[in-house]
Protein backbone atom coordinates (compact mmCIF):
# COMPACT_ATOMS: atom_id res chain seq x y z
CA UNK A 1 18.33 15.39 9.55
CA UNK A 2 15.08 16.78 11.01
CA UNK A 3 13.19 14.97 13.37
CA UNK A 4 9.08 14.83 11.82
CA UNK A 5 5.63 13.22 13.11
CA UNK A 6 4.94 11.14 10.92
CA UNK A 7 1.11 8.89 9.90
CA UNK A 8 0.61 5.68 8.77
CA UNK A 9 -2.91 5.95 7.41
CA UNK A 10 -4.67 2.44 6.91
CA UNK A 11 -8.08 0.93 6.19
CA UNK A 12 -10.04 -0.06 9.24
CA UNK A 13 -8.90 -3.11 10.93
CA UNK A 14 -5.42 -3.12 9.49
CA UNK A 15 -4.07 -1.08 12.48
CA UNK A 16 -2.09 -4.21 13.88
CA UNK A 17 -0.61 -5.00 10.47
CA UNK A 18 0.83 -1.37 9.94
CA UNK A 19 2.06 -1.40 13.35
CA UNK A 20 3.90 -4.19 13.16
CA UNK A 21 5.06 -3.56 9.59
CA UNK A 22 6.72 0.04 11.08
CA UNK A 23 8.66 -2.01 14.04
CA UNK A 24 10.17 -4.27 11.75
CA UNK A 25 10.92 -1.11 9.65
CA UNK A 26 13.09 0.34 12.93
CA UNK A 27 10.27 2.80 13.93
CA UNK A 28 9.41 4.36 16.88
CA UNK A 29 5.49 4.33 17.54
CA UNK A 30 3.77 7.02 19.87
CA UNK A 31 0.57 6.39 19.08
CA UNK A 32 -1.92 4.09 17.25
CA UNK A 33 -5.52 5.23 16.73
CA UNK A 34 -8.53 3.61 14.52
CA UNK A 35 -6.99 3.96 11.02
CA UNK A 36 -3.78 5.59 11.59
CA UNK A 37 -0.57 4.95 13.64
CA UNK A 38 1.78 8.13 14.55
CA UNK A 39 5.36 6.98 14.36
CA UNK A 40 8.44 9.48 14.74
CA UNK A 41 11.45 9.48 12.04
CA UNK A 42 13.72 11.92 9.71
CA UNK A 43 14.22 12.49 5.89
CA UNK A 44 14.91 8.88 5.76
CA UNK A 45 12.09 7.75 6.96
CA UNK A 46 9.59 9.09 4.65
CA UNK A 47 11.61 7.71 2.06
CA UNK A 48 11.93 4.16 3.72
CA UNK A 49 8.09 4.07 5.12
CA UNK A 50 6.84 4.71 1.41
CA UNK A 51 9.08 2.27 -0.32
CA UNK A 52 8.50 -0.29 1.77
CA UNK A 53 4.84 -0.66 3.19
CA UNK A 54 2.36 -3.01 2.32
CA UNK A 55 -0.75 -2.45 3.72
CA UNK A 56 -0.84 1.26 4.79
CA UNK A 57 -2.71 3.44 2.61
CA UNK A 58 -0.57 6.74 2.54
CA UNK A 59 2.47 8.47 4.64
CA UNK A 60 1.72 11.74 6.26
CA UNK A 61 4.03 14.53 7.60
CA UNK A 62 2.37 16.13 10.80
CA UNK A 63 2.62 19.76 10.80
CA UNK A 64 0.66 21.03 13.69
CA UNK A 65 -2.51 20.73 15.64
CA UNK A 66 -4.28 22.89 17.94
CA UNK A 67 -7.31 23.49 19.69
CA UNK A 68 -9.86 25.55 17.31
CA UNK A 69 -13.58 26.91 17.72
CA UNK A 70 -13.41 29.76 15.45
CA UNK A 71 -12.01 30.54 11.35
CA UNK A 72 -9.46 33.71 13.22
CA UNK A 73 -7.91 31.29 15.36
CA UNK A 74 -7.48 28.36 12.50
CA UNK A 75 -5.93 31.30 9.99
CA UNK A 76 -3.53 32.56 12.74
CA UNK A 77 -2.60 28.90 13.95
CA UNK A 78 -1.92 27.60 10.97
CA UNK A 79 -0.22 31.01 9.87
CA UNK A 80 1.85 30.13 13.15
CA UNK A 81 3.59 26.56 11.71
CA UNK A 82 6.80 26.49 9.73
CA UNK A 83 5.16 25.81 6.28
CA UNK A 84 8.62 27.57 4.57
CA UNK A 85 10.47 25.05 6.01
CA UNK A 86 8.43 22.16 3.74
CA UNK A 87 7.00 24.15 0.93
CA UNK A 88 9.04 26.23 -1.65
CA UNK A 89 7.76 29.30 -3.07
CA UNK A 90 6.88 27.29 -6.42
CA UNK A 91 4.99 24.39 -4.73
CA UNK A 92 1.44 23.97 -6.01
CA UNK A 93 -0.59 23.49 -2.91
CA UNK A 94 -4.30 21.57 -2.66
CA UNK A 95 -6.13 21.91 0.89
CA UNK A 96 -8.39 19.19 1.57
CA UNK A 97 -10.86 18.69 4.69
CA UNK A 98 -12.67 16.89 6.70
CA UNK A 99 -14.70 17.57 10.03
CA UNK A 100 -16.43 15.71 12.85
CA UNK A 101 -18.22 16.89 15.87
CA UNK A 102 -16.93 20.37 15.35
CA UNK A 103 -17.74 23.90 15.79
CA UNK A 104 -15.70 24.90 12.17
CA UNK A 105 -18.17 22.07 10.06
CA UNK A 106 -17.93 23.62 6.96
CA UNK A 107 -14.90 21.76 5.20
CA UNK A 108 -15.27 24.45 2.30
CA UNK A 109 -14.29 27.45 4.37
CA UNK A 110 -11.47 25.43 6.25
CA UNK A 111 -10.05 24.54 3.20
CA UNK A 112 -9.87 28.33 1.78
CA UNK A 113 -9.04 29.51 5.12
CA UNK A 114 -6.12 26.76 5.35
CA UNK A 115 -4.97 27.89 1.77
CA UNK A 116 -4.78 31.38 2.65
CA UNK A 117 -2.76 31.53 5.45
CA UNK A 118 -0.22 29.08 4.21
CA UNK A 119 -0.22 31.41 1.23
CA UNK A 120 0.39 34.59 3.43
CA UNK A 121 2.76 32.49 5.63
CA UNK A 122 5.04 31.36 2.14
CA UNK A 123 4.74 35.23 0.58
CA UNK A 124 6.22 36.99 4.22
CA UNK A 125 8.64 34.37 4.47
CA UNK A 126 9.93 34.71 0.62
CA UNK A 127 9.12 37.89 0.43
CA UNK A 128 7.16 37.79 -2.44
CA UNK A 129 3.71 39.53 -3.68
CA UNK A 130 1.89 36.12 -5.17
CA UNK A 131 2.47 32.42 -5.57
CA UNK A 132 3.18 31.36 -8.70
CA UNK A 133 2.29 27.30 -7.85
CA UNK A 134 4.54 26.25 -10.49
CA UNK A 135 6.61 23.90 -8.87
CA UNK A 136 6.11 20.30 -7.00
CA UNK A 137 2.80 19.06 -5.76
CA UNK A 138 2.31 19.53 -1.71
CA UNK A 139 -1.65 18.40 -0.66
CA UNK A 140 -2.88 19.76 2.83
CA UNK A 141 -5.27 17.51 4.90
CA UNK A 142 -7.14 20.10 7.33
CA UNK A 143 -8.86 17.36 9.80
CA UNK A 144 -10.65 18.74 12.40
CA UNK A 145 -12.26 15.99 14.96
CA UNK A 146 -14.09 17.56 18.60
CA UNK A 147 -12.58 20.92 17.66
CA UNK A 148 -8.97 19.93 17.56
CA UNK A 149 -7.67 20.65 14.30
CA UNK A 150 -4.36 18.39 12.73
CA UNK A 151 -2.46 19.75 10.20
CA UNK A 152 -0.87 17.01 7.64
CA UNK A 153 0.95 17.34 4.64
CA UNK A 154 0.67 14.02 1.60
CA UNK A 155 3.93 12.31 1.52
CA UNK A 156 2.74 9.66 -0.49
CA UNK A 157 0.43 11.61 -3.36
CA UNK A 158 -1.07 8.34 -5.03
CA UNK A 159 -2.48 6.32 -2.68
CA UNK A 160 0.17 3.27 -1.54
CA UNK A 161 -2.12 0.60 -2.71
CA UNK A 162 -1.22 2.05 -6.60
CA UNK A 163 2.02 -0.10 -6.66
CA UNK A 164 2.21 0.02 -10.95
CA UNK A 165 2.03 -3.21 -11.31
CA UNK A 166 -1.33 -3.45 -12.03
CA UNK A 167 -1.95 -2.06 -15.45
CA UNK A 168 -4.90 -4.61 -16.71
CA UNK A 169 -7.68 -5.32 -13.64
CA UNK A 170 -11.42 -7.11 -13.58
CA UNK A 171 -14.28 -5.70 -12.09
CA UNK A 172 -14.19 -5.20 -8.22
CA UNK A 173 -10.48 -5.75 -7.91
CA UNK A 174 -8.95 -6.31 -4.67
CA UNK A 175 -6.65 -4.17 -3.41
CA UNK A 176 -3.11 -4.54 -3.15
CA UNK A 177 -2.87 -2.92 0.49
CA UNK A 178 -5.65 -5.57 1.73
CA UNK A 179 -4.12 -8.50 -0.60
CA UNK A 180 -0.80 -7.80 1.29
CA UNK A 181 -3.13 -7.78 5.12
CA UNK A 182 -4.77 -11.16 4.26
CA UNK A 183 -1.09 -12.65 2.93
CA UNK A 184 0.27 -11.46 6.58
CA UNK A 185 -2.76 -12.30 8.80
CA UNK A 186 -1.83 -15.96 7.67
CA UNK A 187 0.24 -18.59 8.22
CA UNK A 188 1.83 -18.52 4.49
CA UNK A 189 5.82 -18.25 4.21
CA UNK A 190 7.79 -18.78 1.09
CA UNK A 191 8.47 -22.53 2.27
CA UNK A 192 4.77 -23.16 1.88
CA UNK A 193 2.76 -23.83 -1.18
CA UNK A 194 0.00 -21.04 -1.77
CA UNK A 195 -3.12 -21.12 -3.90
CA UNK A 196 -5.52 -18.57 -4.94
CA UNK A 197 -8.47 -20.30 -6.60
CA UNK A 198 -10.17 -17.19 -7.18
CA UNK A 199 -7.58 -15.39 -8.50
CA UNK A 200 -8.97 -12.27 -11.00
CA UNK A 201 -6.13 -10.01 -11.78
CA UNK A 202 -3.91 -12.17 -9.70
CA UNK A 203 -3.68 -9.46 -6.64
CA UNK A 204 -3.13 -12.09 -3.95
CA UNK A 205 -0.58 -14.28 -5.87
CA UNK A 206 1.15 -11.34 -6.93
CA UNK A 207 1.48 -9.72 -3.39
CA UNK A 208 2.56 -12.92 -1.77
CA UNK A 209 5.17 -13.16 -4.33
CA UNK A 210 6.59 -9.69 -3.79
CA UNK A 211 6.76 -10.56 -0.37
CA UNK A 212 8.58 -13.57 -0.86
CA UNK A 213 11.29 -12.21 -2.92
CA UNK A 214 11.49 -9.06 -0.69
CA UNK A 215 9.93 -6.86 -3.40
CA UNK A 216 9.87 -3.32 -2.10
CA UNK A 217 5.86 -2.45 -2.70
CA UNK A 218 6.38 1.20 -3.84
CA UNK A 219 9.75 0.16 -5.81
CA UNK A 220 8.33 0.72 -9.19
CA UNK A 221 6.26 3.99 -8.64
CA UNK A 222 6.40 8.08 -7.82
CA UNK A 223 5.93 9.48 -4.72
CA UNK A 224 5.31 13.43 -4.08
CA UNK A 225 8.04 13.59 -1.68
CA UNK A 226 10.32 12.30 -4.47
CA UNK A 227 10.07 15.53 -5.86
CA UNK A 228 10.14 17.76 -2.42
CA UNK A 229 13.55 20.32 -2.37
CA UNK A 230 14.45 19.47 1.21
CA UNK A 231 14.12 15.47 0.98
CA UNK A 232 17.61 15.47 -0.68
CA UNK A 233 17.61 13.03 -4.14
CA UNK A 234 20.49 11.25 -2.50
CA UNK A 235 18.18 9.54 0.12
CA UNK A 236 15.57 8.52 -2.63
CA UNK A 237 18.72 7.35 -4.94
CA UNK A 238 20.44 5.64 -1.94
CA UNK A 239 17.32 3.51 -0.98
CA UNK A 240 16.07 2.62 -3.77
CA UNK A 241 19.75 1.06 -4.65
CA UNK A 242 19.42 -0.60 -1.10
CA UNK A 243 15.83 -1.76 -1.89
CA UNK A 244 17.03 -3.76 -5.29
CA UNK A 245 19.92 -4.73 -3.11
CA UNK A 246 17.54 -6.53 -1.11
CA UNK A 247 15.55 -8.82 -3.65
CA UNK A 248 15.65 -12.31 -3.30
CA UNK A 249 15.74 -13.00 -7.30
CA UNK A 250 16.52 -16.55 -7.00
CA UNK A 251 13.85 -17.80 -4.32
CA UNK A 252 12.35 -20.47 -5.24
CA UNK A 253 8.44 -20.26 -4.63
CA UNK A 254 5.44 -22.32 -5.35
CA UNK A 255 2.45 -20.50 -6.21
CA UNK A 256 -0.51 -21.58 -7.92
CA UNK A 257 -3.19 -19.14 -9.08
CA UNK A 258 -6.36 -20.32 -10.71
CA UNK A 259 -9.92 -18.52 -12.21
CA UNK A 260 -12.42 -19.84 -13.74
CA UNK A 261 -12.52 -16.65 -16.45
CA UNK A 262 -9.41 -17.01 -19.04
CA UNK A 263 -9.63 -13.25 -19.42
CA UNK A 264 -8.77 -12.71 -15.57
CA UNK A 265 -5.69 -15.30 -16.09
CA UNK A 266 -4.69 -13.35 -19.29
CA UNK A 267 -4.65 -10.14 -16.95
CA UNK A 268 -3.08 -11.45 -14.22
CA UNK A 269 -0.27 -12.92 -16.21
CA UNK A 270 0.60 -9.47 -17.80
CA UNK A 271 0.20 -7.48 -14.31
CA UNK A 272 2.85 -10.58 -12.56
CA UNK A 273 5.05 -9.53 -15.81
CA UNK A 274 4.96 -6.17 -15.11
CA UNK A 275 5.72 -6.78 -11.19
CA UNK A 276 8.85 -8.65 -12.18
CA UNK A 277 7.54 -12.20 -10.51
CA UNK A 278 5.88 -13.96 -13.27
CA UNK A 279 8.33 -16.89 -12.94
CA UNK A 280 7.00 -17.25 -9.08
CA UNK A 281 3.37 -17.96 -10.24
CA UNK A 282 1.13 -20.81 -12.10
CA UNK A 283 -1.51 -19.20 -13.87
CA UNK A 284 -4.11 -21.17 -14.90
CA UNK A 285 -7.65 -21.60 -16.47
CA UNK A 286 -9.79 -23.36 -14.22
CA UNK A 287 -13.16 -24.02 -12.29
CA UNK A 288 -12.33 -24.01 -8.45
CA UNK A 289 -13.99 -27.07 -8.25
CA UNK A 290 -11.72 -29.04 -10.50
CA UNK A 291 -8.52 -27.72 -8.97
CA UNK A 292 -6.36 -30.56 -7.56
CA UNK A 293 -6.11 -30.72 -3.88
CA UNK A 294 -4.27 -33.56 -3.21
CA UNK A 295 -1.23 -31.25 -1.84
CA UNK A 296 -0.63 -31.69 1.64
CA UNK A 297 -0.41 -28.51 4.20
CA UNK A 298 -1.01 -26.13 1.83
CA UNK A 299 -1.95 -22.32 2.31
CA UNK A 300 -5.56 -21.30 0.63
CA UNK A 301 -6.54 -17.53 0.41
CA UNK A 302 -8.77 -16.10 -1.73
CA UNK A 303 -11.40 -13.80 -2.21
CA UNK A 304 -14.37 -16.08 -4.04
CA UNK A 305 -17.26 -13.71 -5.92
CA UNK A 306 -20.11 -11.92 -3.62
CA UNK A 307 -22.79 -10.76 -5.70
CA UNK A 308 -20.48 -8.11 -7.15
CA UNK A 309 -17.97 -10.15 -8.95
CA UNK A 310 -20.15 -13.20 -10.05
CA UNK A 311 -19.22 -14.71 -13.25
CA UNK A 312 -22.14 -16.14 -15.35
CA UNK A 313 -23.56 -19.63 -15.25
CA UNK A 314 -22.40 -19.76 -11.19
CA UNK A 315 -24.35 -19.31 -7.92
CA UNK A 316 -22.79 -18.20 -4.75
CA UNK A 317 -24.86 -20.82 -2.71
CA UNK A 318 -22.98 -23.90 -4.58
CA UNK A 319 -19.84 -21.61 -4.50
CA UNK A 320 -19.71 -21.36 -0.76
CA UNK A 321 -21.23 -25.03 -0.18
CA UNK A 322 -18.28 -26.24 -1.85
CA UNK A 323 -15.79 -24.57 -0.08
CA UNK A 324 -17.45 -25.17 3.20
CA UNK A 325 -16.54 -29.16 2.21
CA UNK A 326 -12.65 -28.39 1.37
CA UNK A 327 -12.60 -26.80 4.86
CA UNK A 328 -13.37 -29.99 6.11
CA UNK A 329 -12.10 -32.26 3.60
CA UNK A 330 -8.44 -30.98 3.78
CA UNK A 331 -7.66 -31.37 7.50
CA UNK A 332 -3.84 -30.31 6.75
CA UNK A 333 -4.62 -27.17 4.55
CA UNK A 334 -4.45 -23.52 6.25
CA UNK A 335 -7.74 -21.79 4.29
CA UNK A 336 -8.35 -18.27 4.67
CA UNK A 337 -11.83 -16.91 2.64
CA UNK A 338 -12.63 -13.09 2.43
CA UNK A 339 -16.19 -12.38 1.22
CA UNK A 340 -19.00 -10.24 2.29
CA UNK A 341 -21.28 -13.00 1.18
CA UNK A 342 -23.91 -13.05 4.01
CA UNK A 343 -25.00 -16.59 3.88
CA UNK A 344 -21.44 -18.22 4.37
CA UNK A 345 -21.65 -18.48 8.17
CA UNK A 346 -24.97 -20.49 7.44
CA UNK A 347 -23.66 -22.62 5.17
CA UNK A 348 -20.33 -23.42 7.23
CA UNK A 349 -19.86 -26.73 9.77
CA UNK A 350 -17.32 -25.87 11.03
CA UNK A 351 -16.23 -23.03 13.00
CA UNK A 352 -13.58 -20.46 11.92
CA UNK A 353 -10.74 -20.34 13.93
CA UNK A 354 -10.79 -16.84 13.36
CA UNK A 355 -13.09 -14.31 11.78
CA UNK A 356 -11.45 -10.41 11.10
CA UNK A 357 -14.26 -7.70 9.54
CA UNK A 358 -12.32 -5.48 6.89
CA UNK A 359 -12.61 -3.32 4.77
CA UNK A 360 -12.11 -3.78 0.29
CA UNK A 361 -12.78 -0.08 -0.45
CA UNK A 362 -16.45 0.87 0.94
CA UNK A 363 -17.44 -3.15 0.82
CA UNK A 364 -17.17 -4.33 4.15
CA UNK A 365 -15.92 -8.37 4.06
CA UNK A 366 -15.32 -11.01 6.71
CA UNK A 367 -12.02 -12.96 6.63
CA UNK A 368 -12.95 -16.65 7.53
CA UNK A 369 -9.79 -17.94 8.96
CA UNK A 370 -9.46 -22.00 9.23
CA UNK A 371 -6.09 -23.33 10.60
CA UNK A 372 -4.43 -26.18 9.82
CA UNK A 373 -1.28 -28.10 11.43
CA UNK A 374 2.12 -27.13 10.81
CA UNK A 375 3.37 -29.21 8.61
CA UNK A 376 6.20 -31.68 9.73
CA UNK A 377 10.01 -30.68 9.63
């Protein structure tokens, strides 16, 4: 197998997550910058990276990169890179661009320029007079950042946080690659009871489930590179068959997912269904405020309503002043509150142990992280 550069791309702040997720994977990391982490592997590994991670936000196969200052030398450099050796004469090919503090800043031109000589490039190698771009889908990021120009090719196509699962979804949905980040950034394990009390399409029960029942993420979706000539089908056939091999069917977990909206718990019920964990989860109509809490050492995380996803008949204020007293009414609970809800920190007495800024799409959110004690053996 060929040896390829490979990028973990990932929402701001996630960087650790990734990172860690690609050790456990076997990976070796060269380099981790803000949203992406460069890790080398084969074949295999853009097969296994896709399957199998949670919280980055697409695979990408490094091609080249080079110093650039003019549109002569990006057509001949990227002229220069073994595109033949990726693309077949029939792939369809999409440039896309982007460009920061750069002498080329017109992403239109790099993107035409980009197409053209990877067009030339394919014709001399194949010896033929046009492309026909009938084949499998290849999409070209041209980033250029303080003149340096990468070259990436989409391994993923749909972004990673599409795992298929979710086929019914409320208004500002979380996503799945951040659902799976606030899951890891705590202390939950499958031992440990978990409750979402803000549950909407049930992303965060659903994710935590997955996990617990070693649910490869990207098991029940496409990929581009599924469909790539020299990724042989064997490696895609042989992994997945590893993947299911993997599954913890029989795990016994105790999840409880709750919403005050019935047509959120109708939703997430039919999205668990279609992620093959609905017997891991309690779905359930009810007002956070009536949920019983007399568990001890439970795991809370959940993503309450900001202004964006506020039902009717409730105000944020009493929202967040009543979660601000099960922080310090349940002394054994682990609770863990993502919100971009500005007046939370005034509202709070006591301190997070933690506080993380992410990213859910372009809403930027604070995870509130309150620890608990581990519960006894």
């Amino acid at each position: 197998m060929s040896k390829y550069e490979l990028i973990a791309t990932t929402t701001f702040g996630l960087e650790a997550i990734v990172k860690r997720e690609l050790i456990d994977l076997g990976f070796e990391i060269t380099k981790t910058d803000n949203g992406k982490i460069t890790f080398l592997s084969d074949e295999l590994g853009i097969v296994r990276s896709n399957l199998w991670l949670r919280c980055a936000d697409r695979v990408l196969l490094k091609v080249g990169e080079f110093k650039v200052e003019t549109f002569d030398e990006l057509f001949n450099q990227t002229f220069d890179l073994n595109w033949a050796d990726l693309i077949t004469k029939t792939g369809k090919i999409t440039v896309n661009g982007k460009s920061v503090k750069s002498k080329l800043f017109s992403i239109s031109d790099c993107q035409a320029i980009v197409k053209k000589a990877i067009a030339e490039k394919l014709k001399k190698k194949y010896d033929i007079v046009w492309l026909p771009e009938t084949g499998e889908e290849y999409t070209v990021l041209i980033s250029i950042l303080s003149d340096v120009a990468t070259l990436t090719i989409d391994t993923s196509g749909v972004a990673l946080h599409k795992r298929g699962y979710r086929q019914n979804a409320i208004e500002a949905p979380l996503k799945e690659t951040l659902a799976a980040a606030l899951i890891m950034l705590s202390y939950w394990n499958p031992e440990r009871t978990l409750y979402d009390v803000f549950c909407g399409s049930g992303t965060i029960p659903i994710e935590a489930a997955m996990m617990g029942r070693n649910i490869a993420p990207g098991l029940n979706r496409d990929f581009a590179s599924k469909h790539w000539e020299f990724i042989s089908p064997d490696i895609w056939e042989n992994e997945i068959i590893r993947a299911k091999s993997m599954i913890k069917p029989d795990l016994k977990l105790r999840i409880l997912a709750s919403d005050i909206d019935q047509k959120s718990i109708e939703a997430a019920k039919l999205n668990a269904i279609a992620a093959g964990v609905s017997d891991t989860i309690e779905f359930y109509q009810s007002d956070f405020m009536n949920i019983d809490y007399s568990e001890k050492y439970a795991i809370l995380i959940s993503n309450p309503p900001y202004g964006e996803r506020l039902k009717e008949g409730q105000r944020l204020e009493d929202i967040y002043t009543f979660i601000d007293r099960l922080v310090n009414r349940l002394g054994t609970w682990s609770m863990y509150i993502l919100t971009s809800y500005a007046g939370f920190m005034r509202l709070l007495k006591r301190k997070p142990d933690k506080e993380r800024k992410l990213y859910n799409g372009n809403i930027e959110t604070h995870y509130f992280q309150f620890y608990g004690p581990r519960p006894p053996r």
